[in-house]
PDB file of N, CA and C in Angstrom:
ATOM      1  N   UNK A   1      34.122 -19.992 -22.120  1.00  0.00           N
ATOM      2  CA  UNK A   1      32.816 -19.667 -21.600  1.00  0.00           C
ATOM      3  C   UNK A   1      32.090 -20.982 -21.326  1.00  0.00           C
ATOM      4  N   UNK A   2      31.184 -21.332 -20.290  1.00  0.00           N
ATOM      5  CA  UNK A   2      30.379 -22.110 -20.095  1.00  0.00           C
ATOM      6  C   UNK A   2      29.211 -21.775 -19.871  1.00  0.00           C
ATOM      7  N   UNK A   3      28.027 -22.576 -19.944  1.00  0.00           N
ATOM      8  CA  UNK A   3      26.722 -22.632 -20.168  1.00  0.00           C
ATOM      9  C   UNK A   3      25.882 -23.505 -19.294  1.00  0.00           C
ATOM     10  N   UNK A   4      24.674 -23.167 -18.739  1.00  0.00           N
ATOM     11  CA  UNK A   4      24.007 -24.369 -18.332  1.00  0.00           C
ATOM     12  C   UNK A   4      22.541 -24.659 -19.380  1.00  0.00           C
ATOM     13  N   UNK A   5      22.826 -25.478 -19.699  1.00  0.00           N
ATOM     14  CA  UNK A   5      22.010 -26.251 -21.071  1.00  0.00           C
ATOM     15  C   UNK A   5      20.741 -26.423 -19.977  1.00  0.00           C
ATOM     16  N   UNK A   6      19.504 -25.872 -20.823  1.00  0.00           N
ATOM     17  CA  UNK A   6      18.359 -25.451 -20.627  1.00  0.00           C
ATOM     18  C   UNK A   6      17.475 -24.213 -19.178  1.00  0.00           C
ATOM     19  N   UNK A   7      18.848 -23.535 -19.054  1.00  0.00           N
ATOM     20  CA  UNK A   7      18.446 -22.200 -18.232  1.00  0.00           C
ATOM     21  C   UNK A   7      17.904 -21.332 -18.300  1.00  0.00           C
ATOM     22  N   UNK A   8      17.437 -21.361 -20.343  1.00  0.00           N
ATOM     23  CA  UNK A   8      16.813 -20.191 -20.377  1.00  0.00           C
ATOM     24  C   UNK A   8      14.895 -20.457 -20.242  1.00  0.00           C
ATOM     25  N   UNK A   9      15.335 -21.389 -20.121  1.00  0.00           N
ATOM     26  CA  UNK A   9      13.505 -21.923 -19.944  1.00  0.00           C
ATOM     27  C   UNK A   9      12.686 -21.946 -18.325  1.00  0.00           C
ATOM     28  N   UNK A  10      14.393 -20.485 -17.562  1.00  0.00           N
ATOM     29  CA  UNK A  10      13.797 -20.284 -15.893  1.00  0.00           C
ATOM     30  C   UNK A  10      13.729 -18.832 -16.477  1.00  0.00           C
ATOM     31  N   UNK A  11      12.969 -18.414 -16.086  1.00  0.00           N
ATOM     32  CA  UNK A  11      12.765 -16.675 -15.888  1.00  0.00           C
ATOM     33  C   UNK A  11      14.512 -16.605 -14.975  1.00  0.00           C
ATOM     34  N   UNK A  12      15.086 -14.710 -15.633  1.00  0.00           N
ATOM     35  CA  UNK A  12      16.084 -14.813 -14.865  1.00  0.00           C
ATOM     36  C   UNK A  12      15.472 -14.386 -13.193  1.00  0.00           C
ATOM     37  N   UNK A  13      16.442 -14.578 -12.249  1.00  0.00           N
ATOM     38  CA  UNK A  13      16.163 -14.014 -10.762  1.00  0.00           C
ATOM     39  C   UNK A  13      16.580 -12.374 -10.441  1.00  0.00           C
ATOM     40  N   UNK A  14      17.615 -12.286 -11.387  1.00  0.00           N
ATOM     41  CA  UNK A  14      18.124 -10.936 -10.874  1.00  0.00           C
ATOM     42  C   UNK A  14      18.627 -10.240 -12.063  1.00  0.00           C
ATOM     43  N   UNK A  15      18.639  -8.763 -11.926  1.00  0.00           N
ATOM     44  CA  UNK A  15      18.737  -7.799 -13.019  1.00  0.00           C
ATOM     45  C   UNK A  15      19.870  -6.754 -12.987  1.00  0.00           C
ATOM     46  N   UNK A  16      20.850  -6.313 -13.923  1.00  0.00           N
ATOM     47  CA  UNK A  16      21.379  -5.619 -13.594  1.00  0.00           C
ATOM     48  C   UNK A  16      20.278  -4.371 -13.806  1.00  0.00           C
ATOM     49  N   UNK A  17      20.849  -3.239 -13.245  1.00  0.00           N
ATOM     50  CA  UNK A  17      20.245  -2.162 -13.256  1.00  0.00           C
ATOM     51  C   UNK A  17      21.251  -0.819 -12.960  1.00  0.00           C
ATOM     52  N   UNK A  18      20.757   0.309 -12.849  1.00  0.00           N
ATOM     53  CA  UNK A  18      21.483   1.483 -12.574  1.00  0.00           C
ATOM     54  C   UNK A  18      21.203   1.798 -11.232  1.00  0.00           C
ATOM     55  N   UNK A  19      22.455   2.390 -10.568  1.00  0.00           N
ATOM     56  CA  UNK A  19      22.369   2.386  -9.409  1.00  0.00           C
ATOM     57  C   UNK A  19      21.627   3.713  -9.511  1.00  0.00           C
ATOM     58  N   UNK A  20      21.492   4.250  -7.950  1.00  0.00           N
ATOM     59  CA  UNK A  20      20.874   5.332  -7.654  1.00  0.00           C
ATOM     60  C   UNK A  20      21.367   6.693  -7.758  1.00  0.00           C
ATOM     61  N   UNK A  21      22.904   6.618  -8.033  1.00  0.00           N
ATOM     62  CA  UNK A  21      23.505   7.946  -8.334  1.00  0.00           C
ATOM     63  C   UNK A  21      23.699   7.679  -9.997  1.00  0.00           C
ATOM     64  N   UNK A  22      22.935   6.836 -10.642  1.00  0.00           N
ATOM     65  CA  UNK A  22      22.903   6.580 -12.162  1.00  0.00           C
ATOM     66  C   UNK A  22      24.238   7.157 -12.455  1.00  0.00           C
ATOM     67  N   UNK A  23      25.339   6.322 -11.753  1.00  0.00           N
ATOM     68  CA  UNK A  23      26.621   6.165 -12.658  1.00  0.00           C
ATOM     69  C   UNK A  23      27.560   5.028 -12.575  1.00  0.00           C
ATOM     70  N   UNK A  24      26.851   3.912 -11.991  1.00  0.00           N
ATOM     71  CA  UNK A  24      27.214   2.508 -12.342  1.00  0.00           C
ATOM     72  C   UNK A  24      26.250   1.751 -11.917  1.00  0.00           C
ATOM     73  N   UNK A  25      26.527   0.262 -12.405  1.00  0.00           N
ATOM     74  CA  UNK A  25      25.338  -0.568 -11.907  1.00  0.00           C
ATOM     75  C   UNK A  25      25.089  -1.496 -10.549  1.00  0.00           C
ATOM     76  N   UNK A  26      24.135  -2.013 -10.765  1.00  0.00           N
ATOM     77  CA  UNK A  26      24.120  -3.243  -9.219  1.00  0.00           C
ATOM     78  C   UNK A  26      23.069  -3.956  -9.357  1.00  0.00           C
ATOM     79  N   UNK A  27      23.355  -5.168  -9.414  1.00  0.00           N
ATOM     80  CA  UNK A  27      22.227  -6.634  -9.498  1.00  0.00           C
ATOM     81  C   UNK A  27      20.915  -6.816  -8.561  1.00  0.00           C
ATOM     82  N   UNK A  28      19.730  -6.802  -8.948  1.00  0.00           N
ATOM     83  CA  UNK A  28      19.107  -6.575  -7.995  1.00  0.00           C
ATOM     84  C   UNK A  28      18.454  -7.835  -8.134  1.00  0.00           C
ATOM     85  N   UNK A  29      18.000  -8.508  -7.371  1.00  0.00           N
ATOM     86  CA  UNK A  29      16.964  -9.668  -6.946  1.00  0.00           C
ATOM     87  C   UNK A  29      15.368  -9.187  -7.435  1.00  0.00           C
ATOM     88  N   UNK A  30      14.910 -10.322  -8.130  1.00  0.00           N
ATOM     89  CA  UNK A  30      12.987  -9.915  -8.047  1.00  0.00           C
ATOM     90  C   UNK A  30      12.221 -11.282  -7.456  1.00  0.00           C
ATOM     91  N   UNK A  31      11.797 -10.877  -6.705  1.00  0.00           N
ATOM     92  CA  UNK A  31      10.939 -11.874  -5.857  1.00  0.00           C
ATOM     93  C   UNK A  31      11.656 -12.340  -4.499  1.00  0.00           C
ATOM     94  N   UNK A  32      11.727 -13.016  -3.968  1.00  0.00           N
ATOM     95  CA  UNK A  32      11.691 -13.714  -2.356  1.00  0.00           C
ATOM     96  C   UNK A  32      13.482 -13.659  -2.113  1.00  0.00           C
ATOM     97  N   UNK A  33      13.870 -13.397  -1.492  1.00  0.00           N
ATOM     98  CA  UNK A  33      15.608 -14.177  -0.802  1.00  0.00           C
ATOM     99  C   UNK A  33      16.800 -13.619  -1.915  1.00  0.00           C
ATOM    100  N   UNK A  34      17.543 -14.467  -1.447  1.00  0.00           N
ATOM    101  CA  UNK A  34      19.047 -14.208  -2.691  1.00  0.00           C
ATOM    102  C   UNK A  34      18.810 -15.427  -3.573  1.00  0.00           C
ATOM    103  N   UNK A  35      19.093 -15.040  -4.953  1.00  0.00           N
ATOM    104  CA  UNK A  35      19.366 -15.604  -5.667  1.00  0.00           C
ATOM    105  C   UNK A  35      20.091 -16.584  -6.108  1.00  0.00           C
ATOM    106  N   UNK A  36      19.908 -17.915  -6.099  1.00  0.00           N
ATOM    107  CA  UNK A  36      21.192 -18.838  -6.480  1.00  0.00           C
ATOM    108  C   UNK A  36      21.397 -19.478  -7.244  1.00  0.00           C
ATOM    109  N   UNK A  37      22.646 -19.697  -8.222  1.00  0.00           N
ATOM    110  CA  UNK A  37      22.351 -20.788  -9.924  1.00  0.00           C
ATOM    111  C   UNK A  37      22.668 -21.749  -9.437  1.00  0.00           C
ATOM    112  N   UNK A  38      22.560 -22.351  -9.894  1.00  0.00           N
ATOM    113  CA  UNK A  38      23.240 -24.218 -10.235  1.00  0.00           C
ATOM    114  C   UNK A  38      23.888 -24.454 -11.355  1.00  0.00           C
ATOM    115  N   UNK A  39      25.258 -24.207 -11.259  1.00  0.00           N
ATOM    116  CA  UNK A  39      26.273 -24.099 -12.331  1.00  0.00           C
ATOM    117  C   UNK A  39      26.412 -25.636 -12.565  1.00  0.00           C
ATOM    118  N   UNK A  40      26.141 -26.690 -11.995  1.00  0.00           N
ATOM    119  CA  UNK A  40      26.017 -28.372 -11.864  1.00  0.00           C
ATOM    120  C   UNK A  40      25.705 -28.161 -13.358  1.00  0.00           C
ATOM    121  N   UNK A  41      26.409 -28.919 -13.903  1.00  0.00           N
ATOM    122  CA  UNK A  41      25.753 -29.579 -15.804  1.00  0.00           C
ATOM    123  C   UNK A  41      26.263 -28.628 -16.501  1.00  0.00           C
ATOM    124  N   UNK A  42      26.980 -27.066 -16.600  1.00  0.00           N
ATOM    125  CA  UNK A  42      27.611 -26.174 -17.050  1.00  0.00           C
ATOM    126  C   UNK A  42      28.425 -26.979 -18.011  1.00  0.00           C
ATOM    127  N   UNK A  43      28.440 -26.657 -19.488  1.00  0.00           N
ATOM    128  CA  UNK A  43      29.252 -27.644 -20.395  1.00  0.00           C
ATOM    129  C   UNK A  43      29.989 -26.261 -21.046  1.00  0.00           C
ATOM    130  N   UNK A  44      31.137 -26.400 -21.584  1.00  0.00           N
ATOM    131  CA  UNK A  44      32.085 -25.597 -22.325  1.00  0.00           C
ATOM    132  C   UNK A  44      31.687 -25.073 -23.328  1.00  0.00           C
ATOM    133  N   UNK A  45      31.231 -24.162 -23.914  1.00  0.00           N
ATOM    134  CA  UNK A  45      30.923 -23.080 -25.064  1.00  0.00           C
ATOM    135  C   UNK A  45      32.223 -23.251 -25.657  1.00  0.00           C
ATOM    136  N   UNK A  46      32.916 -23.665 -26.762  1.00  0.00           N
ATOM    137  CA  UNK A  46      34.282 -23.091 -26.927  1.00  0.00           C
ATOM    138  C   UNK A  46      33.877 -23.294 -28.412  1.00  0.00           C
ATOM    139  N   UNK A  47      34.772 -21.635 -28.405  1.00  0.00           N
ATOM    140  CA  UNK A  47      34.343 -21.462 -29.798  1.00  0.00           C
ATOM    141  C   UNK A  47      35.270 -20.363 -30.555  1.00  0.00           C
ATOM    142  N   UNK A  48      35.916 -20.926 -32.083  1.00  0.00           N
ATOM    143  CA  UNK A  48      37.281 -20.004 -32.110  1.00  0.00           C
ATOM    144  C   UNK A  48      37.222 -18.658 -32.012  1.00  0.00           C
ATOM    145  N   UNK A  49      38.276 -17.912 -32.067  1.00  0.00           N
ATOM    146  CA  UNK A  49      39.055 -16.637 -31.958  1.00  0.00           C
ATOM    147  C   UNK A  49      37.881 -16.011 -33.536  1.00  0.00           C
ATOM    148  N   UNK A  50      37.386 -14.652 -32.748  1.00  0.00           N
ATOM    149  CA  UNK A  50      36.592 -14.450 -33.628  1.00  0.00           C
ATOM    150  C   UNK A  50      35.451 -14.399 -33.762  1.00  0.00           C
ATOM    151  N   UNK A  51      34.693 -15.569 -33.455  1.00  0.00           N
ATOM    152  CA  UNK A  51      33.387 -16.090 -33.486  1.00  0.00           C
ATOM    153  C   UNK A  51      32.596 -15.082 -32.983  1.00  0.00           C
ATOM    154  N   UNK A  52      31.302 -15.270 -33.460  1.00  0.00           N
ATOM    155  CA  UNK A  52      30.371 -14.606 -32.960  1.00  0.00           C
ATOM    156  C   UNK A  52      29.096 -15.589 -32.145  1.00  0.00           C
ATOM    157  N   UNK A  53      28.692 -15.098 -30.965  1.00  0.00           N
ATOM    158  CA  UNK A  53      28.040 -15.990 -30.316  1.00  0.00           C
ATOM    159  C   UNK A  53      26.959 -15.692 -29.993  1.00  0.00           C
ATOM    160  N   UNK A  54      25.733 -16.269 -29.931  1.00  0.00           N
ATOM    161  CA  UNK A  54      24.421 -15.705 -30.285  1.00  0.00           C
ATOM    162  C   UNK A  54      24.022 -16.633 -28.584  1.00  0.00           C
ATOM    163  N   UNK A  55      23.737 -15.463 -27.642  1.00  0.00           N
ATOM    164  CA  UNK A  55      22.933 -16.012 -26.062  1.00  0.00           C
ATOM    165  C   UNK A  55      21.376 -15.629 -25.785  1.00  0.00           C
ATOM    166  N   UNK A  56      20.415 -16.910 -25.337  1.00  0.00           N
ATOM    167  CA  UNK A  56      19.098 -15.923 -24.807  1.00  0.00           C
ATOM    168  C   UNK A  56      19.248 -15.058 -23.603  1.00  0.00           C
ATOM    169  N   UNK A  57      18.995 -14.219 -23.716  1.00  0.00           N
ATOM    170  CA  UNK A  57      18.448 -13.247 -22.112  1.00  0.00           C
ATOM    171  C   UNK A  57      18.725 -14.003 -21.076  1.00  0.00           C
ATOM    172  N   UNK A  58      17.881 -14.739 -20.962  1.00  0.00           N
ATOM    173  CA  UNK A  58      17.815 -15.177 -19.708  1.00  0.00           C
ATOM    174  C   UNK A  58      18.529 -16.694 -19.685  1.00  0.00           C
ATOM    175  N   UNK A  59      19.583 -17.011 -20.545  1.00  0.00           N
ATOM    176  CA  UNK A  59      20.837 -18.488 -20.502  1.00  0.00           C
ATOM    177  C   UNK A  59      21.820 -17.846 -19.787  1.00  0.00           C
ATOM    178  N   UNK A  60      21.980 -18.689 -18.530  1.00  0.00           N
ATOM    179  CA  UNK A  60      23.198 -18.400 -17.434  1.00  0.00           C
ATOM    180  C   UNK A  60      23.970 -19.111 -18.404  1.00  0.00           C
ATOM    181  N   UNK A  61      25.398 -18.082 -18.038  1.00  0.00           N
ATOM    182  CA  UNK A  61      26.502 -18.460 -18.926  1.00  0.00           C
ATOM    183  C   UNK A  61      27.717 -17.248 -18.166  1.00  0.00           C
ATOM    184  N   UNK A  62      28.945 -18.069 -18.120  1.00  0.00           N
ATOM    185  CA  UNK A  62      29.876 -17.660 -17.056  1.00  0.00           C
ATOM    186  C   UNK A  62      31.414 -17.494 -18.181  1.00  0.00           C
ATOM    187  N   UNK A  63      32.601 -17.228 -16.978  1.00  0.00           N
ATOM    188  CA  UNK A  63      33.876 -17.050 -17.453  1.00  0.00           C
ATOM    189  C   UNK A  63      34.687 -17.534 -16.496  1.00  0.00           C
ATOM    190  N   UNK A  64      35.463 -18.202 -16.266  1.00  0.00           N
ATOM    191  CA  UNK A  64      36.294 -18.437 -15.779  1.00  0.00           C
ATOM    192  C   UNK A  64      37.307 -16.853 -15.617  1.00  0.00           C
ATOM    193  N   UNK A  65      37.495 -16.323 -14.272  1.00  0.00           N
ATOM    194  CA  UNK A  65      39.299 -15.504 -14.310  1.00  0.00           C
ATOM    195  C   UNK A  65      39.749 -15.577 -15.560  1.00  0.00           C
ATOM    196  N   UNK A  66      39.663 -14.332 -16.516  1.00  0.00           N
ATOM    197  CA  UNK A  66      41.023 -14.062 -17.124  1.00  0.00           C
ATOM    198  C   UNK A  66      42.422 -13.897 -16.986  1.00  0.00           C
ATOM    199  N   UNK A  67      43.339 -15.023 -16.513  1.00  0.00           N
ATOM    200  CA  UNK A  67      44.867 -14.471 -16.063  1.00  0.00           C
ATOM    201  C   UNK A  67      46.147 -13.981 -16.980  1.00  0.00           C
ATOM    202  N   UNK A  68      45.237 -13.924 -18.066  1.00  0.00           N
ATOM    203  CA  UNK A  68      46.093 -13.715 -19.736  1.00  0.00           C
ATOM    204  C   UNK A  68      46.714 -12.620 -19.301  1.00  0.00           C
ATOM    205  N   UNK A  69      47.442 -11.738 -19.930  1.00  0.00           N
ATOM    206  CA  UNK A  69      47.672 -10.245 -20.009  1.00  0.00           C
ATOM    207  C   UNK A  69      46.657  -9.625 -20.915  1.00  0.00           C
ATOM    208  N   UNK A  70      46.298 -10.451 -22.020  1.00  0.00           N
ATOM    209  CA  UNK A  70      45.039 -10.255 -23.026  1.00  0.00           C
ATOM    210  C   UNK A  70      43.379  -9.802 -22.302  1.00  0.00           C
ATOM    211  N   UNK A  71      43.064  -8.737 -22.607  1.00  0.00           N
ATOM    212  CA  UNK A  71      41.790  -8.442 -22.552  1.00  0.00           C
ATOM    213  C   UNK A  71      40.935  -9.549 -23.425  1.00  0.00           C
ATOM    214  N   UNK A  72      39.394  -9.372 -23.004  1.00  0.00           N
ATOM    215  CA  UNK A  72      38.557 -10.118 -23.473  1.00  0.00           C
ATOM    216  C   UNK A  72      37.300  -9.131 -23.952  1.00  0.00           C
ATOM    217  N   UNK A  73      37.288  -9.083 -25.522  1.00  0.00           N
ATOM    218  CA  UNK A  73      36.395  -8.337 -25.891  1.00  0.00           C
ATOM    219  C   UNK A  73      35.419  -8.684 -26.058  1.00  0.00           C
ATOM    220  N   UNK A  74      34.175  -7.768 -25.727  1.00  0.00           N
ATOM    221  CA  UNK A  74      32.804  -8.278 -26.486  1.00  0.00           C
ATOM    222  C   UNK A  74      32.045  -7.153 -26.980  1.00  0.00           C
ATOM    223  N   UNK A  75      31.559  -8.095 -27.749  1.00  0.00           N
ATOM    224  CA  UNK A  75      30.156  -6.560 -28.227  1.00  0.00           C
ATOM    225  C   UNK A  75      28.915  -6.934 -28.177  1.00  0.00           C
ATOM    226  N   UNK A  76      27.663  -6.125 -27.163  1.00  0.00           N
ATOM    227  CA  UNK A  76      26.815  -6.939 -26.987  1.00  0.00           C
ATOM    228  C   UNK A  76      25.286  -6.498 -28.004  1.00  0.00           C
ATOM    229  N   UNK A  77      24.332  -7.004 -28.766  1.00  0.00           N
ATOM    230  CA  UNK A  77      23.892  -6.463 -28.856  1.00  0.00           C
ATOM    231  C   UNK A  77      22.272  -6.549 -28.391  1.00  0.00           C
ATOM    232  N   UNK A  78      21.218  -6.211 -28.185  1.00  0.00           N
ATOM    233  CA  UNK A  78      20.489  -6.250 -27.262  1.00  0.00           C
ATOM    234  C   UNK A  78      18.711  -5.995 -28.275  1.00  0.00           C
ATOM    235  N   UNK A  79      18.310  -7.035 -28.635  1.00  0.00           N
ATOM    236  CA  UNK A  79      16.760  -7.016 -29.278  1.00  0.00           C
ATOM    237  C   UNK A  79      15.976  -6.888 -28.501  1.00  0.00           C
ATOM    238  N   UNK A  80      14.772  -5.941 -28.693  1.00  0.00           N
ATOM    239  CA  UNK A  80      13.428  -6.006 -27.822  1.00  0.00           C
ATOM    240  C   UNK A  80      12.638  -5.784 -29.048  1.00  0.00           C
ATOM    241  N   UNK A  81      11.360  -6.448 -28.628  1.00  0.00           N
ATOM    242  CA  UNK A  81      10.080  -6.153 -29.498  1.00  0.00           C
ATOM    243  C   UNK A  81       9.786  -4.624 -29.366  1.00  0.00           C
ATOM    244  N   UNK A  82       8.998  -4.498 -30.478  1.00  0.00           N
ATOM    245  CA  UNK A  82       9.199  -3.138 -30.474  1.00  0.00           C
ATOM    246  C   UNK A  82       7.698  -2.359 -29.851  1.00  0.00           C
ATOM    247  N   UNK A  83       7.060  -3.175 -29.159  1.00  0.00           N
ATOM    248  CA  UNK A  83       5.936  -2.902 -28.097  1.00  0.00           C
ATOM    249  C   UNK A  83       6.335  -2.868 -26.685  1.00  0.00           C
ATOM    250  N   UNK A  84       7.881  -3.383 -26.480  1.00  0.00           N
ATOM    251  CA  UNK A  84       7.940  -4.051 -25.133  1.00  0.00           C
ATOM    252  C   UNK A  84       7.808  -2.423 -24.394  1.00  0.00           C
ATOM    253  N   UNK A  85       7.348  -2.641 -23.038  1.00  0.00           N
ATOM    254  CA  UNK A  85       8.063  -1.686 -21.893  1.00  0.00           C
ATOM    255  C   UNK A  85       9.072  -1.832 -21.655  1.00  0.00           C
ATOM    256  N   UNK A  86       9.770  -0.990 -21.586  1.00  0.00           N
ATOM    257  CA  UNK A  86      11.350  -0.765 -21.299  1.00  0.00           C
ATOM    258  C   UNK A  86      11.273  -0.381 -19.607  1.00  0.00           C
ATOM    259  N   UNK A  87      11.877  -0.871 -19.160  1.00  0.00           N
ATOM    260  CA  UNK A  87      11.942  -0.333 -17.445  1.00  0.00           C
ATOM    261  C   UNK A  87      13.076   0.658 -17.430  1.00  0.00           C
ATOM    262  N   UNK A  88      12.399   1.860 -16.872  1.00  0.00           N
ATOM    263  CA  UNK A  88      13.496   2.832 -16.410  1.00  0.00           C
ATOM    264  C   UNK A  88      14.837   2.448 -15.358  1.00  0.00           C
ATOM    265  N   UNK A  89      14.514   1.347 -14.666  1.00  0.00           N
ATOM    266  CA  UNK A  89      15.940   1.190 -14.314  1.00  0.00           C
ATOM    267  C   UNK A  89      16.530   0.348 -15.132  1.00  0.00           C
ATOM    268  N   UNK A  90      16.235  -0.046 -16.072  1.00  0.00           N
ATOM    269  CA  UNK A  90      17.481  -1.130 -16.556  1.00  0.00           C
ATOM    270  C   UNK A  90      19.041  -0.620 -16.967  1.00  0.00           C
ATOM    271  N   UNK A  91      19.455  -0.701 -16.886  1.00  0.00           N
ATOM    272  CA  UNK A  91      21.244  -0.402 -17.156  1.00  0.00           C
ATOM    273  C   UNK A  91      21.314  -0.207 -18.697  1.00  0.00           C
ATOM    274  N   UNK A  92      20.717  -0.228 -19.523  1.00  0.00           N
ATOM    275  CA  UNK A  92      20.612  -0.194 -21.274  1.00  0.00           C
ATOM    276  C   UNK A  92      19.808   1.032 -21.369  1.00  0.00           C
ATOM    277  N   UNK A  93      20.125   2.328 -21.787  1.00  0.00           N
ATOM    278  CA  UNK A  93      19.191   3.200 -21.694  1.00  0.00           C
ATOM    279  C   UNK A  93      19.681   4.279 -22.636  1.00  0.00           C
ATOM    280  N   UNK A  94      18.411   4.674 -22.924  1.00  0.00           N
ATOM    281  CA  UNK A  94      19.090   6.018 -24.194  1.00  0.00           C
ATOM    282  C   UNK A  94      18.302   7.080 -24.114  1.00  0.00           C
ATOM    283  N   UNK A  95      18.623   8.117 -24.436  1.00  0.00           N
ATOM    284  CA  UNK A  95      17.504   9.235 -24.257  1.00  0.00           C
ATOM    285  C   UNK A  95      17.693   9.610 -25.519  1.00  0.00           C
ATOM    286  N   UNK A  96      16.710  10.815 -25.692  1.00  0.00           N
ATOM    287  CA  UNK A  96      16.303  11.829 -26.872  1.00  0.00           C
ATOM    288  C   UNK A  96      17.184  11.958 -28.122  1.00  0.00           C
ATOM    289  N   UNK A  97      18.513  11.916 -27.615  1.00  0.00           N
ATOM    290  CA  UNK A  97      19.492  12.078 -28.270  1.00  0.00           C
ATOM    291  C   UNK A  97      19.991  11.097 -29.006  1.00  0.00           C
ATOM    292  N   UNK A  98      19.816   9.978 -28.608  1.00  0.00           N
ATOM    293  CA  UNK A  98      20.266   8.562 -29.226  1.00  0.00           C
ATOM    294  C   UNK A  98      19.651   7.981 -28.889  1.00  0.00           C
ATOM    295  N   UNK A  99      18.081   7.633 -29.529  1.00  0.00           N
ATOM    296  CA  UNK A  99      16.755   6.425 -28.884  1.00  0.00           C
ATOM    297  C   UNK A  99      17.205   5.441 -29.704  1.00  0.00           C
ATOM    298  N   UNK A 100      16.732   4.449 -29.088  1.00  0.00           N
ATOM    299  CA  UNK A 100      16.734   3.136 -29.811  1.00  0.00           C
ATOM    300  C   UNK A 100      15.896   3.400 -31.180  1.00  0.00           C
ATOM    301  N   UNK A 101      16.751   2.350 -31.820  1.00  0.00           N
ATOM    302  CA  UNK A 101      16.912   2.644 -33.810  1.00  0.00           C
ATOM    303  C   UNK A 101      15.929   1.012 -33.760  1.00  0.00           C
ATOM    304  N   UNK A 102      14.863   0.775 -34.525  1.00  0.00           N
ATOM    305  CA  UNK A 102      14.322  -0.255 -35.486  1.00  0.00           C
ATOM    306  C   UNK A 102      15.411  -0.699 -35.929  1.00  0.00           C
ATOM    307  N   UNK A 103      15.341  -2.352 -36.165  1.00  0.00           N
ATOM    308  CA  UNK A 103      16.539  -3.536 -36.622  1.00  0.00           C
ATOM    309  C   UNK A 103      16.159  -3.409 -37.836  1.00  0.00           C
ATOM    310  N   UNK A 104      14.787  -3.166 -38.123  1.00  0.00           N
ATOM    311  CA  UNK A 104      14.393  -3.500 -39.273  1.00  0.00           C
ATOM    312  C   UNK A 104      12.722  -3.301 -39.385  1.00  0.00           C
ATOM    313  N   UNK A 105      11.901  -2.653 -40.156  1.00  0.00           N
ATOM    314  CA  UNK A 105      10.720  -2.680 -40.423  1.00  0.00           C
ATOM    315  C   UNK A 105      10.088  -3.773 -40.827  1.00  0.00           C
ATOM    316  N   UNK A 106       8.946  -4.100 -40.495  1.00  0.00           N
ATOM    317  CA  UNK A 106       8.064  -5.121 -40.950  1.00  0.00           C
ATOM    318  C   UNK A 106       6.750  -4.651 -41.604  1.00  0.00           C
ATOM    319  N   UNK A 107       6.382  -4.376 -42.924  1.00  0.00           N
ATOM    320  CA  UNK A 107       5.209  -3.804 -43.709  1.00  0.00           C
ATOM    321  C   UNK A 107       4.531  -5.550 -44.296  1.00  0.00           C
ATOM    322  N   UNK A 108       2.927  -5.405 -44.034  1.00  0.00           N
ATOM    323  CA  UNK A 108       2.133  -6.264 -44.520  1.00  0.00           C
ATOM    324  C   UNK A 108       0.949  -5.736 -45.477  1.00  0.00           C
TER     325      UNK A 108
END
């Protein structure tokens, strides 16, 4: 995996989201034109078999082609404050049946 060291300090440009027949997704642009990174300065993440890797939101971070026969697993997991608005299109979504669960309570 590679990284571009200090990306997360750009708002991202584009979002995945749910498409319109809400049964897969598609990247959408916010604000002016197409979107473009600057992978320039991208340094190597490498980190052993196993590891767990902690990314901000908005840190561009890539993969090279997998040509292994080996799959590449991940598990992602996804924090919001617990005031935020949630946007109905975002691609992360749960209804009635399975709402988003508290990480943890905070009592003062």
């Amino acid at each position: 995996m590679y990284g571009v060291p200090g990306s997360h300090n750009r708002p991202p440009g584009s979002f995945m989201v749910r498409n319109e027949a809400q049964d897969g997704t598609v990247f959408v642009n916010e604000g002016d034109g197409d979107v473009t990174y600057d992978t320039n300065g991208a340094v190597c993440l490498e980190a052993p078999k196993g590891s767990v890797v902690l990314l901000h939101g908005s840190f561009l971070h890539f993969s090279d082609d997998n040509t292994s026969p080996h799959s590449r697993w991940a598990y992602t997991m996804h924090y919001v404050e617990k005031d935020a608005q949630w946007d109905p299109r975002n691609w992360l979504q749960r209804d009635e049946t399975l709402p988003f669960r508290p990480s943890f309570e905070v009592t003062v």
